[in-house]
Protein backbone atom coordinates (compact mmCIF):
# COMPACT_ATOMS: atom_id res chain seq x y z
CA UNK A 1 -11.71 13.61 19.63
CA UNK A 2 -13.98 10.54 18.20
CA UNK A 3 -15.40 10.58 14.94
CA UNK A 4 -18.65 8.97 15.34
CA UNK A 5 -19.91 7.66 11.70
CA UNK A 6 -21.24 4.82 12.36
CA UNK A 7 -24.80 4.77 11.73
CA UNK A 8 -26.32 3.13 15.01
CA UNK A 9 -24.34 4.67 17.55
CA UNK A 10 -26.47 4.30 20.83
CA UNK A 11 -27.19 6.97 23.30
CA UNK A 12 -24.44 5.92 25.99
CA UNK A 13 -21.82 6.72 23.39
CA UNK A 14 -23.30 10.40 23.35
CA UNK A 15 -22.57 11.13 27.15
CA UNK A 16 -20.18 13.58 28.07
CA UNK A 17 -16.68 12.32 28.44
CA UNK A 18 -14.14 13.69 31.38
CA UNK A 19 -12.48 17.27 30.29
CA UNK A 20 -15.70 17.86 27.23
CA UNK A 21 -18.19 20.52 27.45
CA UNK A 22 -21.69 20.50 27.26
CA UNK A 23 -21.42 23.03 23.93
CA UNK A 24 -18.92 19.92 22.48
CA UNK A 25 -21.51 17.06 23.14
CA UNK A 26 -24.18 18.90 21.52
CA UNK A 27 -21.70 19.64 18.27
CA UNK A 28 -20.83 15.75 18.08
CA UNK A 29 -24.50 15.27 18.48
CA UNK A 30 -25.68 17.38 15.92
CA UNK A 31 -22.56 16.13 13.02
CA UNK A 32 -23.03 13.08 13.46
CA UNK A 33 -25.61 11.02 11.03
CA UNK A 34 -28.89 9.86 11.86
CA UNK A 35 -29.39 6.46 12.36
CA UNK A 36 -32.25 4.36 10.71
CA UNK A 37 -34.62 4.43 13.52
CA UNK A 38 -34.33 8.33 13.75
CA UNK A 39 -35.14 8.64 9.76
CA UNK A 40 -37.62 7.02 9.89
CA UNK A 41 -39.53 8.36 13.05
CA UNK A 42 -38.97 12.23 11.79
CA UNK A 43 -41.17 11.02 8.62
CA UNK A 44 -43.94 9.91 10.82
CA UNK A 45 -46.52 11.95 12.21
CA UNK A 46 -46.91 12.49 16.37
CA UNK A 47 -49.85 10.54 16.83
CA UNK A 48 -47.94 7.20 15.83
CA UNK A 49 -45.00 8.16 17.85
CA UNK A 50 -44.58 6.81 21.53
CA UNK A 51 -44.54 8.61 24.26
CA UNK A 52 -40.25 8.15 24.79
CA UNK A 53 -40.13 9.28 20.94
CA UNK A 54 -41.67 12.28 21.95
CA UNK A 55 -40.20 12.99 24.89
CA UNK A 56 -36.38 12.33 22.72
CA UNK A 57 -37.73 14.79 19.97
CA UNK A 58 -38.67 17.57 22.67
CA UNK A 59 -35.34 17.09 24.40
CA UNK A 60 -33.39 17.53 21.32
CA UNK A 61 -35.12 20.65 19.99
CA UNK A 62 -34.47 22.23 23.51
CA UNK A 63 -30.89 21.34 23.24
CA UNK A 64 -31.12 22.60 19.56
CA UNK A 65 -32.31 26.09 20.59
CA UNK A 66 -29.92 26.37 23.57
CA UNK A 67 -26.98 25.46 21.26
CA UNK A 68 -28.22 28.60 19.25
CA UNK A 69 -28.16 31.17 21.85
CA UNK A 70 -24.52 29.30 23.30
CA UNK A 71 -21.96 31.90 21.93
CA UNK A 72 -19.51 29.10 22.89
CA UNK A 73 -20.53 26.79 20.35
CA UNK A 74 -18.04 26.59 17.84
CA UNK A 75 -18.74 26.19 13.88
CA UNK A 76 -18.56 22.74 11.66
CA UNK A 77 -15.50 24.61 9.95
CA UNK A 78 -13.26 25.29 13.24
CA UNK A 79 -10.87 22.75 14.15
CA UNK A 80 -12.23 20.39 17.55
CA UNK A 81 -8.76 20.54 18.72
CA UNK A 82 -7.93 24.10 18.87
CA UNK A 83 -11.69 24.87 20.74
CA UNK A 84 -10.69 26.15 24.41
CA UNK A 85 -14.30 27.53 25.30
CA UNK A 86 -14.59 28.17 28.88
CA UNK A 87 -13.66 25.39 31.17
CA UNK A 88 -12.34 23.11 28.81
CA UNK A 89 -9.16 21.16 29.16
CA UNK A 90 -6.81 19.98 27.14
CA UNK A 91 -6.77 16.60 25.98
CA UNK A 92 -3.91 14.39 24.13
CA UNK A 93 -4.48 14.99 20.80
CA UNK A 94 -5.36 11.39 19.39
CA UNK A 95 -6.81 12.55 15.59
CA UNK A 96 -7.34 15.32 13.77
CA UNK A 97 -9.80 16.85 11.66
CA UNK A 98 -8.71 18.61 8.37
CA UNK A 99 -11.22 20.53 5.93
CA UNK A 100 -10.97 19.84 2.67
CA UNK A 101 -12.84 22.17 0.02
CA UNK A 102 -15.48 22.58 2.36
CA UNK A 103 -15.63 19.27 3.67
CA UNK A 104 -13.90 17.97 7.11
CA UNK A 105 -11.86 15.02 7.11
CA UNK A 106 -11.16 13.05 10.05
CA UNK A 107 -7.82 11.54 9.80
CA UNK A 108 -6.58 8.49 11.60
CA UNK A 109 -3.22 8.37 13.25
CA UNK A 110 -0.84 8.37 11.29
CA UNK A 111 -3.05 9.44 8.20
CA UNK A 112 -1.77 12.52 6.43
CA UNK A 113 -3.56 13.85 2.85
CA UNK A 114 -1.13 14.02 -0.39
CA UNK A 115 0.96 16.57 -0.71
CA UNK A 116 3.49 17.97 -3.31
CA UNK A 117 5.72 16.60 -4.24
CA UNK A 118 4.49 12.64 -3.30
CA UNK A 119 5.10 9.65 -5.53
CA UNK A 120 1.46 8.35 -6.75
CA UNK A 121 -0.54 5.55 -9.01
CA UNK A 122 -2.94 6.05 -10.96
CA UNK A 123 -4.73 3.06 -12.12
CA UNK A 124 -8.15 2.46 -14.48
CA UNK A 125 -9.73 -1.05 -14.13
CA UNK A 126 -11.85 -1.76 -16.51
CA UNK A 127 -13.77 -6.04 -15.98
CA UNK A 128 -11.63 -6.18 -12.87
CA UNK A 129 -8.54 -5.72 -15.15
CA UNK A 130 -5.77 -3.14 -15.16
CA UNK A 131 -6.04 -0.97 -18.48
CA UNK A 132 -4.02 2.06 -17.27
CA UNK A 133 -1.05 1.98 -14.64
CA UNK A 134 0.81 5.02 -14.37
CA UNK A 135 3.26 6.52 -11.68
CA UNK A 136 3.90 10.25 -11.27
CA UNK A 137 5.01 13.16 -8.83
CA UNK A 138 2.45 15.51 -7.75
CA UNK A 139 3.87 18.27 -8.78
CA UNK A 140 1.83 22.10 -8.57
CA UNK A 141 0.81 22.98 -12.54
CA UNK A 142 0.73 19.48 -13.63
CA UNK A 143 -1.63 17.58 -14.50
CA UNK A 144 -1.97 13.40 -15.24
CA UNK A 145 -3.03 12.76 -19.03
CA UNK A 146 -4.18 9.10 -20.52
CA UNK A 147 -6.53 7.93 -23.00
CA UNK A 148 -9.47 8.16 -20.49
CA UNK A 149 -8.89 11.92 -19.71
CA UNK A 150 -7.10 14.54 -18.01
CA UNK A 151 -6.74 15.12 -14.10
CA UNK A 152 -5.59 18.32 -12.62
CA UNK A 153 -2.75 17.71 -9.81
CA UNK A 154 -4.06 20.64 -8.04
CA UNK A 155 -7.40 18.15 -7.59
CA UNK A 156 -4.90 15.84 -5.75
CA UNK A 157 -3.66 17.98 -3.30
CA UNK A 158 -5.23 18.03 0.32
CA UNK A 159 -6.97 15.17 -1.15
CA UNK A 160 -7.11 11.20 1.06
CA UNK A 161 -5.28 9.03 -0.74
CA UNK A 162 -6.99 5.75 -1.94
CA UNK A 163 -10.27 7.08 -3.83
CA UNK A 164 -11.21 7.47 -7.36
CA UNK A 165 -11.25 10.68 -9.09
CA UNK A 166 -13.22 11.56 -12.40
CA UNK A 167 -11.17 12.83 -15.32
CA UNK A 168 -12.62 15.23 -17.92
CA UNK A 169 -13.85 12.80 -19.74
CA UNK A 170 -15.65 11.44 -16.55
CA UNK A 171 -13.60 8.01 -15.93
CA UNK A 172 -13.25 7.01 -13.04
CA UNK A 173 -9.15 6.63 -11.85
CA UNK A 174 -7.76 4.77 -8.86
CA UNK A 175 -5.14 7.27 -7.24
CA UNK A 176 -3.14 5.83 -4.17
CA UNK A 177 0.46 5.91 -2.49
CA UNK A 178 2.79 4.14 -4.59
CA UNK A 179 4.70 1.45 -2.55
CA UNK A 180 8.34 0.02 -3.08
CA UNK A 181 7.23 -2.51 -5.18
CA UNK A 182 5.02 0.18 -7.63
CA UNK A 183 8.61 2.38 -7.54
CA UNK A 184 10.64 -0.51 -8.28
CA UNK A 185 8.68 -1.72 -11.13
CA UNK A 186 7.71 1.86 -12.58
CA UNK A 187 11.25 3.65 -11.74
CA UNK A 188 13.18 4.99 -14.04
CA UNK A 189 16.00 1.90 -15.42
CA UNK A 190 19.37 1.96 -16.31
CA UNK A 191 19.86 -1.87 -16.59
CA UNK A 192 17.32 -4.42 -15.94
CA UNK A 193 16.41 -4.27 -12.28
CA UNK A 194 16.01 -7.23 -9.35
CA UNK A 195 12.49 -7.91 -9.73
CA UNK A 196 9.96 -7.86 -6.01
CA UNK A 197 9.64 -11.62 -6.16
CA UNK A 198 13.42 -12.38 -6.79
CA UNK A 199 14.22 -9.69 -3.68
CA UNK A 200 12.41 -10.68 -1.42
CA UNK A 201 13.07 -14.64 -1.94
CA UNK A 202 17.06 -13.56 -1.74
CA UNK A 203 16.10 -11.54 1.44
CA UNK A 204 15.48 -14.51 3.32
CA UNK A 205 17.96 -16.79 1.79
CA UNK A 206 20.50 -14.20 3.03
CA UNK A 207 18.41 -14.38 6.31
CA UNK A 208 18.77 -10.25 6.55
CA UNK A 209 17.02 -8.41 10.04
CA UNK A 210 17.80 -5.23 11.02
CA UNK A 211 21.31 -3.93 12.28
CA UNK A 212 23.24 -5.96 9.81
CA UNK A 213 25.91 -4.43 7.22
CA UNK A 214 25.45 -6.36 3.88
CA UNK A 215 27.31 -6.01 0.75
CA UNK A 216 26.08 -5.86 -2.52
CA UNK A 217 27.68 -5.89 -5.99
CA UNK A 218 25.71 -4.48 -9.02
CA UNK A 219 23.99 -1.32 -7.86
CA UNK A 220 22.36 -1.59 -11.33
CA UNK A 221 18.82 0.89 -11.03
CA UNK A 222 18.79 0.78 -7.68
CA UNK A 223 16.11 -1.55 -6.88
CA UNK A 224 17.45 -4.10 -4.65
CA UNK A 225 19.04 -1.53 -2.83
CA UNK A 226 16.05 -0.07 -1.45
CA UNK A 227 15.19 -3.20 -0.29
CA UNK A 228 18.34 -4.07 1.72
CA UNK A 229 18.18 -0.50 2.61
CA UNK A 230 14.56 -1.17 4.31
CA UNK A 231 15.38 -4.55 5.68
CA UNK A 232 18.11 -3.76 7.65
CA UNK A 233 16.96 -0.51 9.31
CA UNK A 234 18.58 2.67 10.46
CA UNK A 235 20.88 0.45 12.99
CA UNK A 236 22.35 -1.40 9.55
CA UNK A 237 23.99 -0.51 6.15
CA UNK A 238 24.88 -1.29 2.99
CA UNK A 239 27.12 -0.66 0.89
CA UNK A 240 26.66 -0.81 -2.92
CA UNK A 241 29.11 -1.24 -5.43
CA UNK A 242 28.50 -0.62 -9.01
CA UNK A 243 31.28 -0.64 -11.49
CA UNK A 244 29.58 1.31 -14.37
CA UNK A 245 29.27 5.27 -13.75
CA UNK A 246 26.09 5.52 -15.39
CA UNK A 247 24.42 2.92 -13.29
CA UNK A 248 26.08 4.58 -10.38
CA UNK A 249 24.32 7.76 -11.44
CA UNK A 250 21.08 6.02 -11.99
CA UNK A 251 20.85 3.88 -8.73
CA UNK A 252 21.76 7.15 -6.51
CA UNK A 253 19.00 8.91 -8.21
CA UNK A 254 16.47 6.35 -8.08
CA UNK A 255 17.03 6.34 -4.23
CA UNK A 256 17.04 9.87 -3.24
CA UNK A 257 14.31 10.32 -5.15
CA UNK A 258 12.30 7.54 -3.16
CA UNK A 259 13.92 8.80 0.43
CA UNK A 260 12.14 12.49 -0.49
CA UNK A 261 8.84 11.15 -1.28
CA UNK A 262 8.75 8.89 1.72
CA UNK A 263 9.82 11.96 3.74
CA UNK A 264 6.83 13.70 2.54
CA UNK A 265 4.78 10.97 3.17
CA UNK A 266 5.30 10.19 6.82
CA UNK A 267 6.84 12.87 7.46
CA UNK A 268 9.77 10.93 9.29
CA UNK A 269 13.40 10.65 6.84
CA UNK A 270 14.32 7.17 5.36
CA UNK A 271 16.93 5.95 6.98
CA UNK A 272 20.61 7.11 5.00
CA UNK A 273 21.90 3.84 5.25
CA UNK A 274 23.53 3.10 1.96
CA UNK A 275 26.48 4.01 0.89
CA UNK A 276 27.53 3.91 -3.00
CA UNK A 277 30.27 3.32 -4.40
CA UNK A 278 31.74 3.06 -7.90
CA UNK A 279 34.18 0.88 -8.37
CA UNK A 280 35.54 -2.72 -9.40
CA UNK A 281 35.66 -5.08 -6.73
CA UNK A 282 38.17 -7.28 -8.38
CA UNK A 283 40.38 -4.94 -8.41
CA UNK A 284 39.43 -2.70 -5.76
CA UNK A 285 39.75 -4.87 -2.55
CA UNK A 286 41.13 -2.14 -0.11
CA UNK A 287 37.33 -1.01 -0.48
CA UNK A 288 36.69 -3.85 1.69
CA UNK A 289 39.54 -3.41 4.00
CA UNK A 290 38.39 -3.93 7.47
CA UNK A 291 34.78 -4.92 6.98
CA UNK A 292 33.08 -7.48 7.86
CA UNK A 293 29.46 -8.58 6.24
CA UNK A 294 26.70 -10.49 7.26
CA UNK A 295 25.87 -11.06 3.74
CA UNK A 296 26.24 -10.70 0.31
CA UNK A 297 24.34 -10.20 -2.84
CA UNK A 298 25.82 -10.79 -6.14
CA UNK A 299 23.88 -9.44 -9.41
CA UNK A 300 26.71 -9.55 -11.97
CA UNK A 301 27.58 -11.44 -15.24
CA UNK A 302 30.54 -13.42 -14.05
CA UNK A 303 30.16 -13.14 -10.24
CA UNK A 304 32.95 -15.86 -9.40
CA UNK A 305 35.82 -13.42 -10.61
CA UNK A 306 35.10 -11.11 -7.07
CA UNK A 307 34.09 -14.34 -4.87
CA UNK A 308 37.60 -14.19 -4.06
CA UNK A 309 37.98 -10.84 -2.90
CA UNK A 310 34.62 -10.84 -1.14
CA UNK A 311 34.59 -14.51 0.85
CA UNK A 312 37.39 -12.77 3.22
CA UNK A 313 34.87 -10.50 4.49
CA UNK A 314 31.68 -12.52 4.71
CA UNK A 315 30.94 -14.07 8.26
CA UNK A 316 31.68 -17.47 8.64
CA UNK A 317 28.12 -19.37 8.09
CA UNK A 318 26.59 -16.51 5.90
CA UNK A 319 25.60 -16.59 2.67
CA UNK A 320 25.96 -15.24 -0.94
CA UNK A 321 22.76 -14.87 -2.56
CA UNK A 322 23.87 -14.53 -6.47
CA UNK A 323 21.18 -13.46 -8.66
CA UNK A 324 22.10 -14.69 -12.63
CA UNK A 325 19.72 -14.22 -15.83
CA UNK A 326 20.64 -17.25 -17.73
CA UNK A 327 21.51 -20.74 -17.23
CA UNK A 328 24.62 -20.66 -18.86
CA UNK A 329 25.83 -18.32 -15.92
CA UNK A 330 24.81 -20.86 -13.44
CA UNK A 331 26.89 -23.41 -14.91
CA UNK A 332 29.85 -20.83 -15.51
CA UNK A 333 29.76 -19.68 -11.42
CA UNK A 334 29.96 -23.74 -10.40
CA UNK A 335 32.01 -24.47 -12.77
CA UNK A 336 34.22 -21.29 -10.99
CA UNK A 337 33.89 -22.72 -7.69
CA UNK A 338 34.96 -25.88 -8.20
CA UNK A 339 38.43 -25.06 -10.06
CA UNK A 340 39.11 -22.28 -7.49
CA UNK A 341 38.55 -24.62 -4.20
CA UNK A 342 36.98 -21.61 -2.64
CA UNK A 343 35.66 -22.03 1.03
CA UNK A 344 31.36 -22.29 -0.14
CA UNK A 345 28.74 -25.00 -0.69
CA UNK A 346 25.76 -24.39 -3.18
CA UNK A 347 22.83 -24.90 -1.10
CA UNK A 348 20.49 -24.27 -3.67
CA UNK A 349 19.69 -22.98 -7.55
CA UNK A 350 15.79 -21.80 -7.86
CA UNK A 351 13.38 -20.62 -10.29
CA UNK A 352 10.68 -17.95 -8.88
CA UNK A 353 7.64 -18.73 -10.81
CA UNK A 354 4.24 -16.39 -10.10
CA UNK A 355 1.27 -17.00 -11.46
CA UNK A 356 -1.47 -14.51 -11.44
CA UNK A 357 -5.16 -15.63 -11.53
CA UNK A 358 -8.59 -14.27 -12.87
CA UNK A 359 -11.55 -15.15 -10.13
CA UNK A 360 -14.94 -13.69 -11.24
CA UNK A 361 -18.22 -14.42 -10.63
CA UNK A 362 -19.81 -16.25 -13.58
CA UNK A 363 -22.09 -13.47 -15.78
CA UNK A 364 -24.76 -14.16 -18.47
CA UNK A 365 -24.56 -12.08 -21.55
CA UNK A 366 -26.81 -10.07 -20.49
CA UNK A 367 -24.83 -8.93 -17.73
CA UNK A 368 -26.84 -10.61 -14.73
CA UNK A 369 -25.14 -13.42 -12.37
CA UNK A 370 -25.57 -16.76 -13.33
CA UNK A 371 -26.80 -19.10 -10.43
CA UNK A 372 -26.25 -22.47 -9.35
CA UNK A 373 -28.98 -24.80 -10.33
CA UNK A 374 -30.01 -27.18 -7.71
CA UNK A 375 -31.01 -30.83 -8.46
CA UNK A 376 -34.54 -31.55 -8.82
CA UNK A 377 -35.48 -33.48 -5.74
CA UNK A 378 -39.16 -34.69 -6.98
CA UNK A 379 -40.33 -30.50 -6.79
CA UNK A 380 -42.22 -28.95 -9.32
CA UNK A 381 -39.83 -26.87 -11.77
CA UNK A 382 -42.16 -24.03 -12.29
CA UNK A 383 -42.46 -23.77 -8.51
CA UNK A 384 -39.17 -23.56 -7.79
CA UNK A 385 -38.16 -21.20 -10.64
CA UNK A 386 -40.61 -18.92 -8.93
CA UNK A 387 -39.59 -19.11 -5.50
CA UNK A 388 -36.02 -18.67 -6.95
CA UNK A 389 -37.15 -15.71 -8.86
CA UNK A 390 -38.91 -14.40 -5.73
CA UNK A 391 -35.76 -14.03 -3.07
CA UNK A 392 -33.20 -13.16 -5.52
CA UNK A 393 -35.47 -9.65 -6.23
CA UNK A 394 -35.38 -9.17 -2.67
CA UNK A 395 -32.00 -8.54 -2.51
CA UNK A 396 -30.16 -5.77 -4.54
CA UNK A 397 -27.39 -7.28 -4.83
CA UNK A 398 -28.12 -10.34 -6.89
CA UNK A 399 -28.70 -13.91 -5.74
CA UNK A 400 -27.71 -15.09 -2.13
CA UNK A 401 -24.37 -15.71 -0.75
CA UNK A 402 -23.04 -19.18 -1.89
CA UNK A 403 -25.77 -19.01 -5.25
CA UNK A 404 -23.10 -17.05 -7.96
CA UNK A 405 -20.76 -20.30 -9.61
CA UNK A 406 -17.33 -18.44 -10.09
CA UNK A 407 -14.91 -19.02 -13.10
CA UNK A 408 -11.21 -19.31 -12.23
CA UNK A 409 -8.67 -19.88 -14.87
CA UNK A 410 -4.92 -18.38 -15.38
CA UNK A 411 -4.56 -14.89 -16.26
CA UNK A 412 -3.70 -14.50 -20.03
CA UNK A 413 -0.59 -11.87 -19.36
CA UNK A 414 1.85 -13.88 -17.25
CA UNK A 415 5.30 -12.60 -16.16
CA UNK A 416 7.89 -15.01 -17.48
CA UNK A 417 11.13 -16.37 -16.41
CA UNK A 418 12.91 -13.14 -14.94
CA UNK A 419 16.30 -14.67 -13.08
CA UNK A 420 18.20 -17.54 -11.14
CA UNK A 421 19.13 -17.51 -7.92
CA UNK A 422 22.12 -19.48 -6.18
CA UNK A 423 22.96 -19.88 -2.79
CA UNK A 424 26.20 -19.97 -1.53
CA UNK A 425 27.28 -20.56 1.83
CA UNK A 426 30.83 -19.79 3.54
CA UNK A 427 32.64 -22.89 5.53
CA UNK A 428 35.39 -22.69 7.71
């Protein structure tokens, strides 16, 4: 069933449609809002009104009184879909419409409200910058404290995600769906995880797609696990290797716990595609025993000590994307390469700089926009000031598109050097 909320929504849109009811036009009809035209003629008197006007106004408060004596009209609070009045057919169901605390909410496909249980953000801007980031679990009983106040989770619940909620002390907070990148970064850590810009540049060194088996050593928190696990699908795997227990620990946690929350959220499982292991892969090479990988991905200290026992198993023509903290590993891993003669070339050693900007519009201290000041062509200043002064309080939104000069400039908190990242390639 259409939503119509748009506000000028012509009369062709209002006809009946094959398999709907008379009673189910005239409920559309009546929900949906008024548009500018029909404000503003229900203020006016009938003597200024035009003859169709009137004979529009007449037809709806006929329709308006039949609706009343229709005992198959249903309420605004029954569900559209479930209506089976007389002679009414079923029809694919395409949206829904869900009430919450009084209100209905149409949902789009594929929308669904939060539930418990759901991995959220909660975030308080404050001049276009982040003050407060928080993740949580909405959880029944709990409630989300900060400096700016207190929200109940039970407020959550039922509730669209993406809209801002008022705490107690009436601040506005941004609550939405956290994404991989908000649980990677706001997970709980064991060891220092594979940051969103350094993952996704070794995703497409490593040239990953769905369907293909990958291997990675140094499960660490669990981070760049989830993302192999998402770029190769439920046709692929992966198969993690971690050689501490309590990073072992830490890394299966920190994807179960993401796997349940997606569940929740589309209510479709995240694919069980990797497999952990804990183990040493220097020493434990009958782990590998009759595998083959597409790729590999190396986040350990001295990553040319299991080159040996992994280049068997990589595809000829596939690479080793080998993630390193310091510069002195670098050198240590060529340096490995070249007295062990192994079968690789090193395609490449980057740096992932990102730099995060602050755009605004320019503000006086007063608060208002500042505008651009056009070069005096021969026209009287006073005159123009005026006319200036004239269409900007036309418009409530300040001065006219292409008037505000904007300030650009680097954003003072920048994320510094996180890792390096090698490529290595296997020869024949």
């Amino acid at each position: 069933m259409r939503s119509y909320e748009d506000d000028g929504q012509s009369q062709e849109s209002l006809k009946l449609r094959p398999n709907q009811t008379e009673s189910q036009a005239l409920l559309i009809r009546r929900k949906r809002p008024l548009s500018p035209l029909e404000r503003i003629s229900s203020l006016l008197s009938q003597d200024v009104l035009s003859p169709e006007v009137m004979q529009l106004r007449e037809q709806e408060q006929h329709e308006e009184e039949a609706e009343k004596c229709d005992p198959a009209v249903v309420t605004g609070e029954e569900d559209l879909e479930t209506y089976t009045g007389p002679g009414t057919a079923k029809e694919p169901k395409a949206a829904a419409f869900q009430r919450v605390e009084g209100q209905v909410y149409p949902t789009l496909l594929g929308e669904s409200l939060l539930t418990s249980g759901e991995l959220l953000i909660a975030e308080y801007r404050k001049n276009r910058r982040v003050e407060f980031r928080k993740m949580f679990q909405l959880q029944p009983g709990s409630r989300l404290q900060s400096s700016w106040g207190i929200i109940m989770h039970e407020d959550l619940m039922g509730q669209p995600a993406g809209r801002f909620l008022k705490t107690s002390r009436g601040v506005p907070i941004f609550i939405r769906r956290a994404s991989l990148e908000d649980y990677a970064l706001h997970m709980k850590r064991g060891p220092a995880i594979a940051y969103p810009k350094d993952a996704a540049n070794m995703l497409l060194m490593m040239d990953v797609m769905e369907g293909d088996c990958v291997l990675e050593s140094g499960s660490g928190s669990g981070a760049m696990s989830l993302f192999l696990s998402r770029a190769v699908g439920s046709k692929g795997s992966v198969l993690s290797v971690e050689v501490r227990e309590d990073h072992h620990r830490r890394s299966v946690k920190n994807y179960e716990r993401w796997r349940m929350s997606w569940a929740l959220r589309r209510e479709q499982e995240w694919p069980n595609n990797v497999e952990f292991q804990h183990a040493d892969l220097c020493s434990s090479s009958s782990l590998l025993a009759g595998r083959g990988f597409h790729s590999v991905a190396l986040d350990l200290i001295h990553p040319h000590l299991v080159l040996p026992t992994v280049l068997p198993h990589l595809h000829p023509g596939a690479v080793c994307a080998v993630y390193l903290a310091n510069i002195t590993q670098v050198v240590d891993l060529l340096e490995g390469l070249r007295c062990s003669g192994l079968p690789v070339l090193c395609e490449r050693v980057v740096e992932v700089p990102v730099r995060d900007w602050v755009v605004d519009p320019a503000l006086q201290k007063d608060g208002q926009y500042c505008t651009r000041k056009a070069p005096n062509l021969g026209e009287d200043p006073r005159s123009q000031e005026e006319s200036s002064d004239g269409a900007n309080g036309e418009n409530n939104f300040g001065p006219a598109f292409g008037n505000v000069p904007y300030i650009a400039r680097p954003h003072p908190q920048q994320m510094s050097h996180t890792a390096f990242l090698v490529k290595l390639r296997k020869f024949v």
